[in-house]
C-alpha atoms as a PDB file:
ATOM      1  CA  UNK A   1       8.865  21.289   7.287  1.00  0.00           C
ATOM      2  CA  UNK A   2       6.019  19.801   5.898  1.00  0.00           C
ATOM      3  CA  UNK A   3       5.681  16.908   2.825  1.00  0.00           C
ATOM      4  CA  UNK A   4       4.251  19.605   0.902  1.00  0.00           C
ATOM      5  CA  UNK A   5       7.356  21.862   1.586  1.00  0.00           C
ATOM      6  CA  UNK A   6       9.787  19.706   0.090  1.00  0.00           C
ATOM      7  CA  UNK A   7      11.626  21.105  -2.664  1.00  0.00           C
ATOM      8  CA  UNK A   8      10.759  19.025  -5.948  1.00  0.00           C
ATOM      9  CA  UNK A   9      12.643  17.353  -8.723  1.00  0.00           C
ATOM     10  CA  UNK A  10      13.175  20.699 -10.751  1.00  0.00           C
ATOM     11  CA  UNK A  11      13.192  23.051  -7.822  1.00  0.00           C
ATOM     12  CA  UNK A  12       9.983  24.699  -7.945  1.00  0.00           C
ATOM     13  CA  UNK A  13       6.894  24.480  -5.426  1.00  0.00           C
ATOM     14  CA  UNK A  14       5.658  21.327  -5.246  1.00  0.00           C
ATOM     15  CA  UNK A  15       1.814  21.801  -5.196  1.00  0.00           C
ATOM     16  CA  UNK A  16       1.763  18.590  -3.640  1.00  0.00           C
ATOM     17  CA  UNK A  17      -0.752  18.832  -0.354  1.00  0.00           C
ATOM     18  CA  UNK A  18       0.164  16.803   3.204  1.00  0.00           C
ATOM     19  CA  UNK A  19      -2.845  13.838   2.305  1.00  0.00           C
ATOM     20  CA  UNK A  20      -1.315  14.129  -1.282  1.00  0.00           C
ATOM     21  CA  UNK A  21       2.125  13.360  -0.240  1.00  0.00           C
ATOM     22  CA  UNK A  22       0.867  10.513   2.150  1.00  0.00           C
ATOM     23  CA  UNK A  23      -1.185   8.696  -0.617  1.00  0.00           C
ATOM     24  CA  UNK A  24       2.134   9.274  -3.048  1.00  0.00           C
ATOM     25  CA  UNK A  25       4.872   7.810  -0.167  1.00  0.00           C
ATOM     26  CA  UNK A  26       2.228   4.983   0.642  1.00  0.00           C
ATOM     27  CA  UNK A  27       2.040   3.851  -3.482  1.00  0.00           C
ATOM     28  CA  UNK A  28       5.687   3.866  -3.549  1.00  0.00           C
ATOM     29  CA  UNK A  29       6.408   1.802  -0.664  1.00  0.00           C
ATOM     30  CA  UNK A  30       3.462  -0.657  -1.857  1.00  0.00           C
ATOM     31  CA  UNK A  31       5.058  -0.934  -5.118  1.00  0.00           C
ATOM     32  CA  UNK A  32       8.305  -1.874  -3.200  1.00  0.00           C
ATOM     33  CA  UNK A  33       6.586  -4.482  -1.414  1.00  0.00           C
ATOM     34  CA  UNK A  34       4.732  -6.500  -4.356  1.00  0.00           C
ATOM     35  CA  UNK A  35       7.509  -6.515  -6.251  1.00  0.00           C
ATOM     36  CA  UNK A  36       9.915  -7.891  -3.258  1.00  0.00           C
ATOM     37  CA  UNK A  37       7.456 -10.415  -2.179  1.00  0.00           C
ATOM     38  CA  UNK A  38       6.683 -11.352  -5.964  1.00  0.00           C
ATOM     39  CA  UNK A  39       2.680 -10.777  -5.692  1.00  0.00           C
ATOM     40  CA  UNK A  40       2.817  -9.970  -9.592  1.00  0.00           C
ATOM     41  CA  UNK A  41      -0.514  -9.655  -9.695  1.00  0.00           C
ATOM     42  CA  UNK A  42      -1.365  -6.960  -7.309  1.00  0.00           C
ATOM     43  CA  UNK A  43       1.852  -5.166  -8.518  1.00  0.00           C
ATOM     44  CA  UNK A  44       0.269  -5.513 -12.295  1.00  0.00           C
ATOM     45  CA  UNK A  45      -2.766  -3.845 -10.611  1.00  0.00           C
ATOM     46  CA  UNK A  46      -1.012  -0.644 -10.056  1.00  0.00           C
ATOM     47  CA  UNK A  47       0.377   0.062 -13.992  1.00  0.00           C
ATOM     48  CA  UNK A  48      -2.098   2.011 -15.980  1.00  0.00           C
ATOM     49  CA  UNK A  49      -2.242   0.840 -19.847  1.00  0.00           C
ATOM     50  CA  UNK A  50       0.469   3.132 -21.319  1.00  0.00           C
ATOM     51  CA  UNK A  51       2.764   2.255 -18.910  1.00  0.00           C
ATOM     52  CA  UNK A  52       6.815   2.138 -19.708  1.00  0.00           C
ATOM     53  CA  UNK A  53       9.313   0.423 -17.524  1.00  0.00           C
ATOM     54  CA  UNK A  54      12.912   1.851 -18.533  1.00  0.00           C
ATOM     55  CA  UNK A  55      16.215   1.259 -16.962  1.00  0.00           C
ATOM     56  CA  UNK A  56      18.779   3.539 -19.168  1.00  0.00           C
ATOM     57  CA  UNK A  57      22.583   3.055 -19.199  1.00  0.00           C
ATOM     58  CA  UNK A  58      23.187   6.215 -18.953  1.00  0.00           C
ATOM     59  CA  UNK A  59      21.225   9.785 -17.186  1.00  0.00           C
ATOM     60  CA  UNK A  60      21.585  11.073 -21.200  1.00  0.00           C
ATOM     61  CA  UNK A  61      19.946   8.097 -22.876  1.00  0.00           C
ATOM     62  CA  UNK A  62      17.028   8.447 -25.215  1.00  0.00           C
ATOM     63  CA  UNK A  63      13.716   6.897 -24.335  1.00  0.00           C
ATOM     64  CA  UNK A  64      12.520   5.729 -28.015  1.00  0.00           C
ATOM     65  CA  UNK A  65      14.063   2.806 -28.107  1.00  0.00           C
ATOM     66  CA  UNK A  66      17.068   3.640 -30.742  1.00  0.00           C
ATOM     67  CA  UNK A  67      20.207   3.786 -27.528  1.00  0.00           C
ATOM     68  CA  UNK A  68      20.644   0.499 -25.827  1.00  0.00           C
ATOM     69  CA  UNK A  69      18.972   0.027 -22.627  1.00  0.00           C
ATOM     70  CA  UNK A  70      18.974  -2.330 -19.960  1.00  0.00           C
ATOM     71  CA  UNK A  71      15.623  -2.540 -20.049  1.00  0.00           C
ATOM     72  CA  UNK A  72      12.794  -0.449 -21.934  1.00  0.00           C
ATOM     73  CA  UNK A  73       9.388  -2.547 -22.047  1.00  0.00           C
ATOM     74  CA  UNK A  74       6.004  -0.827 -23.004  1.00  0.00           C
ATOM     75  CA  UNK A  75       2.661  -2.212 -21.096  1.00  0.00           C
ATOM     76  CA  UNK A  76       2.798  -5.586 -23.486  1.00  0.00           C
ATOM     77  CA  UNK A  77       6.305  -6.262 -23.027  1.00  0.00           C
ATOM     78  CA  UNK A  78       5.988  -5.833 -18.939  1.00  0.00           C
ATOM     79  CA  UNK A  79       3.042  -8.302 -19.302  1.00  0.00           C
ATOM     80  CA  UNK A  80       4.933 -10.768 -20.942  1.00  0.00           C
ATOM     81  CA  UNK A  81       7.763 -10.385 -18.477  1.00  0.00           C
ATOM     82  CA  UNK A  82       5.261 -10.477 -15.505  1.00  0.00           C
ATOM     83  CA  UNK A  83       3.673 -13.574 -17.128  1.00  0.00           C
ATOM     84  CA  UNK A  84       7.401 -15.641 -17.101  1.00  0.00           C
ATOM     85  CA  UNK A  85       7.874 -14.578 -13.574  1.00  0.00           C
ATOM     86  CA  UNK A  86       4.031 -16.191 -12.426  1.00  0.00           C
ATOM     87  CA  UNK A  87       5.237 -19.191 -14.032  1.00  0.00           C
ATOM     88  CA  UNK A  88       7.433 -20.318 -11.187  1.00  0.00           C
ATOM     89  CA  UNK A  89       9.745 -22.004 -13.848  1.00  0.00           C
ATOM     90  CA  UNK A  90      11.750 -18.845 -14.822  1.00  0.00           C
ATOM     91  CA  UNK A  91      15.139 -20.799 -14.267  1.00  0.00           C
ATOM     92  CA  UNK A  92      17.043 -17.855 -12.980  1.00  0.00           C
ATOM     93  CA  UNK A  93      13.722 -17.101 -10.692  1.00  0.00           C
ATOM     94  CA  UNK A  94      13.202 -20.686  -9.382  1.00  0.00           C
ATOM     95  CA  UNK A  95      13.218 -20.611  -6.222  1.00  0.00           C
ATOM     96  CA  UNK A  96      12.490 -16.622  -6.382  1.00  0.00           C
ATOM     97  CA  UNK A  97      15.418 -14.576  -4.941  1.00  0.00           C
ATOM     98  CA  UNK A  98      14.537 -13.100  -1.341  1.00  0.00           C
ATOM     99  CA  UNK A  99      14.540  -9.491  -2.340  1.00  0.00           C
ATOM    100  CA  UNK A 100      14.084  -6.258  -0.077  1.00  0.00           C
ATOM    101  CA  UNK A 101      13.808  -2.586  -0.892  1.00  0.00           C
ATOM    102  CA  UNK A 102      15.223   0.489   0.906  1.00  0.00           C
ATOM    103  CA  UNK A 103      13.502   4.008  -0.168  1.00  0.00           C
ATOM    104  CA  UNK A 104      15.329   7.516   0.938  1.00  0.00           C
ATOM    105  CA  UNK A 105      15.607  10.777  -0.160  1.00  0.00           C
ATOM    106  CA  UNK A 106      11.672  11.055  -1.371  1.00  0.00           C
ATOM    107  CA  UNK A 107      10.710  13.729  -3.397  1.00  0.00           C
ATOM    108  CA  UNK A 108       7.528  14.455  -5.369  1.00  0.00           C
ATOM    109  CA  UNK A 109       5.380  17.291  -7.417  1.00  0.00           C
ATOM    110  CA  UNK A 110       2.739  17.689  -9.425  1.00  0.00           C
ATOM    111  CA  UNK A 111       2.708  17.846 -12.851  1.00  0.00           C
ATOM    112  CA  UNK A 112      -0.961  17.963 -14.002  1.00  0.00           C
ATOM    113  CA  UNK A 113      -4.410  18.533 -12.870  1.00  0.00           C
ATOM    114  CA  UNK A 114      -3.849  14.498 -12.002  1.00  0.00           C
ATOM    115  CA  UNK A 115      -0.443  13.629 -12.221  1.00  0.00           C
ATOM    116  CA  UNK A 116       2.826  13.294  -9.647  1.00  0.00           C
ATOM    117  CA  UNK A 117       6.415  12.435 -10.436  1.00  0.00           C
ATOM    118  CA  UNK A 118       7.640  10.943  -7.443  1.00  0.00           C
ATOM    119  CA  UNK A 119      11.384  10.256  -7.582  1.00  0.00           C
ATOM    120  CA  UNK A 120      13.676   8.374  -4.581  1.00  0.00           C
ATOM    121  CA  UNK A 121      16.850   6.814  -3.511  1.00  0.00           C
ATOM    122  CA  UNK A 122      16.529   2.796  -3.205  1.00  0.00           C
ATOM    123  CA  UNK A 123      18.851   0.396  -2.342  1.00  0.00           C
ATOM    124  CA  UNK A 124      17.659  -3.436  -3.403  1.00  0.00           C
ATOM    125  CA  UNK A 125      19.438  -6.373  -1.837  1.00  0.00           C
ATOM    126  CA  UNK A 126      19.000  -9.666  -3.627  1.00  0.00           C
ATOM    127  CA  UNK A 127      19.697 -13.044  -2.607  1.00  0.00           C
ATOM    128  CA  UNK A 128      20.001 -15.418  -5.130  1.00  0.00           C
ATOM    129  CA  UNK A 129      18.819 -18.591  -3.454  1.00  0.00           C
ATOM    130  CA  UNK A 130      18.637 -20.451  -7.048  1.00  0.00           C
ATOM    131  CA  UNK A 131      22.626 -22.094  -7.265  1.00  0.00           C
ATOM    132  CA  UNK A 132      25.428 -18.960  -6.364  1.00  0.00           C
ATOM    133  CA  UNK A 133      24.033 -18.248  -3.094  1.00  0.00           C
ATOM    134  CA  UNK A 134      25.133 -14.488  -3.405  1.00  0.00           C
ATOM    135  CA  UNK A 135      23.787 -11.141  -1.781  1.00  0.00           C
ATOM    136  CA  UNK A 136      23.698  -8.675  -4.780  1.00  0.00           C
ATOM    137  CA  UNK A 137      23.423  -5.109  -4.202  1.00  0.00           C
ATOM    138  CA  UNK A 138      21.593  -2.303  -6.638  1.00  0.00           C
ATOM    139  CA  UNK A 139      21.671   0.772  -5.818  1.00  0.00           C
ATOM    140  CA  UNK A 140      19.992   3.459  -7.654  1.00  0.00           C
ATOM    141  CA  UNK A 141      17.195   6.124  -8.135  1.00  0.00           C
ATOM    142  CA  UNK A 142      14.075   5.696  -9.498  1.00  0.00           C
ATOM    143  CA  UNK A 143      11.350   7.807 -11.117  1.00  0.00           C
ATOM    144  CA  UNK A 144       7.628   7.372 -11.337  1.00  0.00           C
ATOM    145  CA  UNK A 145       4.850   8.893 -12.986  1.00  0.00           C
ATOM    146  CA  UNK A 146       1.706   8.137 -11.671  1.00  0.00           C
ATOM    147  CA  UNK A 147      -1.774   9.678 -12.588  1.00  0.00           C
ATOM    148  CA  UNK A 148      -5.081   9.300 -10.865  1.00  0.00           C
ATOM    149  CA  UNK A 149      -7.504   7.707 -12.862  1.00  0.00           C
ATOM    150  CA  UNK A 150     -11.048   6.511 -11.467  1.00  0.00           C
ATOM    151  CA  UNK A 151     -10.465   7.530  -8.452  1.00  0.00           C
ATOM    152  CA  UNK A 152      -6.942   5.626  -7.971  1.00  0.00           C
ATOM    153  CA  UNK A 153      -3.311   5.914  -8.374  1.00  0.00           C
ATOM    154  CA  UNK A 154      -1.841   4.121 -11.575  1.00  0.00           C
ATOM    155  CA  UNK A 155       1.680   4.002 -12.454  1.00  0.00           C
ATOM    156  CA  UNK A 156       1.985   4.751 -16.398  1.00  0.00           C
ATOM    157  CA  UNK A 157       6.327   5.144 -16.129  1.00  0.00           C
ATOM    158  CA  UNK A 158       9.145   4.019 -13.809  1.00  0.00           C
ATOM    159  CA  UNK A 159      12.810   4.861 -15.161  1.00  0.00           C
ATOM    160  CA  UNK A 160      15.422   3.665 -12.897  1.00  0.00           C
ATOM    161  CA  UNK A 161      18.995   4.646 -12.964  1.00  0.00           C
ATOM    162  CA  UNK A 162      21.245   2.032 -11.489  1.00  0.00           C
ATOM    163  CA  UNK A 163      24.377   3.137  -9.840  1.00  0.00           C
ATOM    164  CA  UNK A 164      25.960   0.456 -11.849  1.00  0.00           C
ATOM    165  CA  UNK A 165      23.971   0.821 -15.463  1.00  0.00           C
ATOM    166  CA  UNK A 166      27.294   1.787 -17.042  1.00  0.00           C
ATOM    167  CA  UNK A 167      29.087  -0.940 -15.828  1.00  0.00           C
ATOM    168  CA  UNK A 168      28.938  -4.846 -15.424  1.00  0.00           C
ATOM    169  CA  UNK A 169      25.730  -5.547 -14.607  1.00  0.00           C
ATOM    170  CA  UNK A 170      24.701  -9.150 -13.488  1.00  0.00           C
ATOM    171  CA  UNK A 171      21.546 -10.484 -14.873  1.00  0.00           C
ATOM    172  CA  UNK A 172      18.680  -9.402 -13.447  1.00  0.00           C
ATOM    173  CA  UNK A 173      15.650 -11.572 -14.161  1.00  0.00           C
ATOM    174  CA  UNK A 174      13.504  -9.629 -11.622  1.00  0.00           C
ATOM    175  CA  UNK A 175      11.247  -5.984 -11.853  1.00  0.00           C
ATOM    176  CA  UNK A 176      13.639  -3.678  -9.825  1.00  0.00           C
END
């Protein structure tokens, strides 16, 4: 079976081509990397203006703002948040956890003329080198919508549902 065989998030033909698929799974897993390794600046580099970072509670909440969400930053917000973590002197970031992402279960379509949704399994590990000394876990799926826009891929959403949204969730002072 080909990348461009594999059945989507809502079932239907992809439309996705082999080099598409390769370009999508290679943004992904570059994503992963600048944000485990912290290099906020590259990983800045790949959010188009509109973006929205949202991790819901819950699979039913609504995006506007209104439910409670773990997170749910616009572009401005994210910047700010980036902006703390450069600093070095985030408190719960200082030293920076060591931090490494697992991505499974990849699928992807096209939505647009120039648009994917991409959507995987990830497990992040955490070690929180800063006073507790403790491996977290988060497991979770995550969705992104990227576009291509002057001849690159931009991220412009990432929702990600944490096994554990519903539940006690530890702080998390990092981009997951």
């Amino acid at each position: 079976m080909t990348m461009a065989e594999v059945i989507p998030l809502d079932g239907a033909q992809t439309g996705v081509s082999d080099a598409e698929a390769r370009v999508l799974q290679s943004f992904i897993f570059l994503e992963a990397q600048l944000a485990d390794e912290s290099r906020w600046e590259e990983w800045e580099a790949l959010l188009d203006d509109d973006m929205h970072y949202w991790v819901p509670i819950s699979e039913t909440e609504d995006p506007s703002g209104l439910d409670p969400s773990i997170i749910n930053d616009n572009r401005s917000r994210l910047a700010t948040r980036l902006r703390q973590l450069r600093t070095g002197t985030r408190h719960s970031q200082a030293p920076k956890s060591v931090m490494r992402r697992m991505l499974s279960n990849i699928v992807m379509e096209r939505t647009g003329a120039e648009t994917y949704k991409v959507a995987a399994n990830f497990v992040v590990y955490e070690y929180q080198n800063q006073s507790t000394m403790q491996l977290n876990v988060w497991p979770g799926r995550v969705e992104y919508s990227l576009r291509r826009r002057d001849g690159a891929l931009r991220m412009f959403a990432k929702k990600v549902h944490l096994v554990l949204a519903s539940g006690h969730v530890p702080t998390m002072s990092f981009i997951i």
